[in-house]
C-alpha atoms as a PDB file:
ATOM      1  CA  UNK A   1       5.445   5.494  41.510  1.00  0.00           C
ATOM      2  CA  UNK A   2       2.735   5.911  38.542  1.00  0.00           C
ATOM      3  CA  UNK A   3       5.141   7.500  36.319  1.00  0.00           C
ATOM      4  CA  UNK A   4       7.926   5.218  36.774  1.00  0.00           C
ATOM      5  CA  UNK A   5       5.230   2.615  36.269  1.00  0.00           C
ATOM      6  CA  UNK A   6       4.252   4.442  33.061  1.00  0.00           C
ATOM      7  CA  UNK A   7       7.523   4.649  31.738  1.00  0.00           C
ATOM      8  CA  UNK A   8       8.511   0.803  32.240  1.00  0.00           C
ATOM      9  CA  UNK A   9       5.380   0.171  30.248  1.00  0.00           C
ATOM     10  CA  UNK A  10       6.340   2.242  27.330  1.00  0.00           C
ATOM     11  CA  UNK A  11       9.987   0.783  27.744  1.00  0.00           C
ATOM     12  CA  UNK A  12       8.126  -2.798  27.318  1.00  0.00           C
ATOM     13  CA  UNK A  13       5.951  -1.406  24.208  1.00  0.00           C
ATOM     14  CA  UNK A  14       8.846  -0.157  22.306  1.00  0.00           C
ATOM     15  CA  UNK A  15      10.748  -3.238  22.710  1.00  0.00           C
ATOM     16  CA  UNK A  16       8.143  -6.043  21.959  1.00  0.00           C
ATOM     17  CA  UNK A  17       7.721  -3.334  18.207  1.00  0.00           C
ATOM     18  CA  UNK A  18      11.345  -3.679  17.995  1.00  0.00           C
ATOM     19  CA  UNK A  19      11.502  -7.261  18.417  1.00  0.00           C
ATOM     20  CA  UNK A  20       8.499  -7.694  16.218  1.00  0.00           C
ATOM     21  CA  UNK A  21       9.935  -5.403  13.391  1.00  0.00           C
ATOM     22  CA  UNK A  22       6.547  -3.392  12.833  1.00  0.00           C
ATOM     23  CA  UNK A  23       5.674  -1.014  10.604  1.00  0.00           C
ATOM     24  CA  UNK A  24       5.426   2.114  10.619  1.00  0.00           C
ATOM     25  CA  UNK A  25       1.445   3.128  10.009  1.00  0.00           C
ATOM     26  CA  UNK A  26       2.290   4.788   6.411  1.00  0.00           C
ATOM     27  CA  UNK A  27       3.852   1.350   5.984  1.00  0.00           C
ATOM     28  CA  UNK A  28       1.314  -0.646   6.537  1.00  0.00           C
ATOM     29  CA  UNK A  29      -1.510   1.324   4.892  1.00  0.00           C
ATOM     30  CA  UNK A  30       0.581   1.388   1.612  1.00  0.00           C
ATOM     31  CA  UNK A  31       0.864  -2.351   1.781  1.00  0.00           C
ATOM     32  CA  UNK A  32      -3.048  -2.492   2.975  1.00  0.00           C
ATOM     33  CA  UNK A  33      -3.703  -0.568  -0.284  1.00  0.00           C
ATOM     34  CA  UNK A  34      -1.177  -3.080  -2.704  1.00  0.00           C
ATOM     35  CA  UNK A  35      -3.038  -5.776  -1.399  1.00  0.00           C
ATOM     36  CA  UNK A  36      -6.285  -4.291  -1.959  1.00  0.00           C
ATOM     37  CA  UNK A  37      -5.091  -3.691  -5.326  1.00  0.00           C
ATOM     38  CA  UNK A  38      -4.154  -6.907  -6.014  1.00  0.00           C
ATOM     39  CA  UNK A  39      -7.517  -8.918  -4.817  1.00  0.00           C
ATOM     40  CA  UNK A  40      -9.202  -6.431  -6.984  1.00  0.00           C
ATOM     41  CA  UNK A  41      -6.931  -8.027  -9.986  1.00  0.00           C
ATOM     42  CA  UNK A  42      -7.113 -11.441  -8.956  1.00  0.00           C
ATOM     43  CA  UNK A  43     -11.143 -10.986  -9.236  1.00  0.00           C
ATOM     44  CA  UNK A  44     -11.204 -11.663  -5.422  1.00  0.00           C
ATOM     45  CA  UNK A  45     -13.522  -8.564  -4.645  1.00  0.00           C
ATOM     46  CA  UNK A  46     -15.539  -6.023  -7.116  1.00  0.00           C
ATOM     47  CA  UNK A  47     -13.978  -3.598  -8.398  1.00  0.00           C
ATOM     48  CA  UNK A  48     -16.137  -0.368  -7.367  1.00  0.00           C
ATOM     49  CA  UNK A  49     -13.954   2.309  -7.768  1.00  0.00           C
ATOM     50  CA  UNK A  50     -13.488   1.689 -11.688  1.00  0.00           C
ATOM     51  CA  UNK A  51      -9.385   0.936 -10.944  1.00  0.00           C
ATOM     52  CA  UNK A  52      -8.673  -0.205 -14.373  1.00  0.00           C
ATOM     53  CA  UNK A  53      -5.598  -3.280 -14.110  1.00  0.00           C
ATOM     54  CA  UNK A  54      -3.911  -3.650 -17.482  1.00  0.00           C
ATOM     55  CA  UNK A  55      -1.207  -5.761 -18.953  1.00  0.00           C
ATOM     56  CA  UNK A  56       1.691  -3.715 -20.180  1.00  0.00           C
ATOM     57  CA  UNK A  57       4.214  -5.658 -22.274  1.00  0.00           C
ATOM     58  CA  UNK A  58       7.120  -4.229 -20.770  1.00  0.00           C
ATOM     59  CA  UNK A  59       6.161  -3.461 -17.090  1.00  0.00           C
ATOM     60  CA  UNK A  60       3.651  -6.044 -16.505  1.00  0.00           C
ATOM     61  CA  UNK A  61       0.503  -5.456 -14.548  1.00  0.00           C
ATOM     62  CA  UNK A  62      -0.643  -1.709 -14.429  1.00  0.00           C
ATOM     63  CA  UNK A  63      -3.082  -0.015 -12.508  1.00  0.00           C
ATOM     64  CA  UNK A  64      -4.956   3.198 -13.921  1.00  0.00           C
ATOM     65  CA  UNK A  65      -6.980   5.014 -11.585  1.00  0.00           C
ATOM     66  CA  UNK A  66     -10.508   6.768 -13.065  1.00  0.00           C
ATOM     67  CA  UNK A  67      -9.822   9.901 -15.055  1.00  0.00           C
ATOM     68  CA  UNK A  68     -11.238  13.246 -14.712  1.00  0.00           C
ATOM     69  CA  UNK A  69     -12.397  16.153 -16.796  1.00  0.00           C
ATOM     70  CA  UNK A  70      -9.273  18.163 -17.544  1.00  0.00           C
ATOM     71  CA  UNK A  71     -11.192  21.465 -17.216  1.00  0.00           C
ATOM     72  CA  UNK A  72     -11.764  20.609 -13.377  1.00  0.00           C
ATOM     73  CA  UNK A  73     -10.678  22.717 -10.893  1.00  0.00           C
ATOM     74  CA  UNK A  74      -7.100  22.580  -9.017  1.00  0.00           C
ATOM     75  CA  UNK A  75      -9.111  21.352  -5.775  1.00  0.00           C
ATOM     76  CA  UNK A  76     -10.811  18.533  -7.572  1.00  0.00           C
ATOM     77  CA  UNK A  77      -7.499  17.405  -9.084  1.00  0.00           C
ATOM     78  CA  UNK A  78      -5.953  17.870  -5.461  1.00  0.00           C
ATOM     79  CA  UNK A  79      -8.392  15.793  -3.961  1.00  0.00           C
ATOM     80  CA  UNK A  80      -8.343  12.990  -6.728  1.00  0.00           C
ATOM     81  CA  UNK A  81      -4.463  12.681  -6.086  1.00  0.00           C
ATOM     82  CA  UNK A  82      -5.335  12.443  -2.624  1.00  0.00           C
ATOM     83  CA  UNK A  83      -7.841   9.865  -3.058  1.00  0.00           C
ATOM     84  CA  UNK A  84      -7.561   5.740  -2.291  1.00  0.00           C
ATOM     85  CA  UNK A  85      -7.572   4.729  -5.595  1.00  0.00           C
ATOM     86  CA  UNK A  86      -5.011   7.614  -7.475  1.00  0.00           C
ATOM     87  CA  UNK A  87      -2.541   6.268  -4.400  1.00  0.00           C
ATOM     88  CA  UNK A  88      -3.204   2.982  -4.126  1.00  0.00           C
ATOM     89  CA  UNK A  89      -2.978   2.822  -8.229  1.00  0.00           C
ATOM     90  CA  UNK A  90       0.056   4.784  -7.504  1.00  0.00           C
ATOM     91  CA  UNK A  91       1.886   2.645  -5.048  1.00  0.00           C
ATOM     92  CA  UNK A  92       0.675  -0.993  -7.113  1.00  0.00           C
ATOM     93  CA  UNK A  93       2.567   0.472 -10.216  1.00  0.00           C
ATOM     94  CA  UNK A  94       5.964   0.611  -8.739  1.00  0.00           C
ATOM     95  CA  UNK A  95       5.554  -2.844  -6.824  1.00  0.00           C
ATOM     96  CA  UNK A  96       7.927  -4.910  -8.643  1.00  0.00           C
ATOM     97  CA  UNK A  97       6.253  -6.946 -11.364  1.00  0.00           C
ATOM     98  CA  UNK A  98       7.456 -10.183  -9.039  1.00  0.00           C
ATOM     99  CA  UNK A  99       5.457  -9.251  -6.378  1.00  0.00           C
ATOM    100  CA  UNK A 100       2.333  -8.479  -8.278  1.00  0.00           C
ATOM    101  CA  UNK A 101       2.471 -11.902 -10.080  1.00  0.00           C
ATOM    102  CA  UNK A 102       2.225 -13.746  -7.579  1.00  0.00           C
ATOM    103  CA  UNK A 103      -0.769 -16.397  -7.144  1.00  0.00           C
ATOM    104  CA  UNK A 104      -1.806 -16.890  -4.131  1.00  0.00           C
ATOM    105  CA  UNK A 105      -2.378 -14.362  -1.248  1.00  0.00           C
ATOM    106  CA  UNK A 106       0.282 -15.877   1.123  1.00  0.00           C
ATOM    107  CA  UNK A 107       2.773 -15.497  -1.577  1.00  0.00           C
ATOM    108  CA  UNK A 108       1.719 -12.173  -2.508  1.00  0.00           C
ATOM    109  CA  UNK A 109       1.969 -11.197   1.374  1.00  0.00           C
ATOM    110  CA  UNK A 110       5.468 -12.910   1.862  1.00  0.00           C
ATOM    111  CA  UNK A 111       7.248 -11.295  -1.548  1.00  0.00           C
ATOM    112  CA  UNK A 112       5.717  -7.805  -0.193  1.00  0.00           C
ATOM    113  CA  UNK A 113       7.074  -7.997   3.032  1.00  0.00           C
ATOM    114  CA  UNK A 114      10.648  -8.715   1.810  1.00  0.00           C
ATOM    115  CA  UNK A 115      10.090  -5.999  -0.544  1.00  0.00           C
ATOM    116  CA  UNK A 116       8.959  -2.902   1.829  1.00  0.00           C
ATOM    117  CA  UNK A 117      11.845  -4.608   4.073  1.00  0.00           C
ATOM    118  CA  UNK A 118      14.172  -3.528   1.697  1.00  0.00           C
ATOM    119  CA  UNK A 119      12.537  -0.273   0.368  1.00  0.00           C
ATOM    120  CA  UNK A 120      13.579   2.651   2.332  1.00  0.00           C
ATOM    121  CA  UNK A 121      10.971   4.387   4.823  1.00  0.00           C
ATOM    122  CA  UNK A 122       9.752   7.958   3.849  1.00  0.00           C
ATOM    123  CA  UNK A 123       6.558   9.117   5.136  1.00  0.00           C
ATOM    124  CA  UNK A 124       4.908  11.722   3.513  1.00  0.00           C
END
């Protein structure tokens, strides 16, 4: 009786996602970190992990994350790539510039939704 229970809850679960279209949780941290990204550009919150945002004539709004010493070691390079701001720089620079110019945070949250609708899902 508990397991058939059991399993007509998960049954339940996996509908209400389906019906709900969520995300998968790579998903939704990539789109945590665009946002982030973008309140950070927008002067919303401080910047305090020295994200530089510039403006790029032809690709609009970039996002360069802090540089290291080229002499560092492979592990320190490994775990800078692995880092918030390398990937959320990362992921803000191939938002489309559409998305990123947006001006207000509903917007912003609307245009990338239809966008990560439409991008294909690959988790890493």
């Amino acid at each position: 009786m508990i397991i058939q229970t059991l399993q007509q809850f998960a049954y339940i679960q996996i509908k209400k996602i389906l019906i709900l279209e969520a995300r998968k949780l790579q998903r939704r941290r990539e789109r945590y970190c665009i946002i982030h990204l973008w309140k950070l550009h927008q002067a919303i919150i401080p910047d305090t992990m020295g994200i530089d945002i510039r403006w790029n004539d032809r690709l609009g709004f970039r996002a360069y994350p802090p540089s290291i010493n080229t002499n560092a070691q492979d592990s320190v390079s490994s775990q800078r790539e692995a880092s918030f701001s390398f990937r959320a720089a990362e992921l803000f620079n191939r938002v489309p510039r559409e998305v990123i110019e947006c001006t207000t945070l509903d917007s912003l949250k609307v245009a990338l939704g239809a966008f990560l609708k439409n991008t294909p899902d690959r988790p890493q």
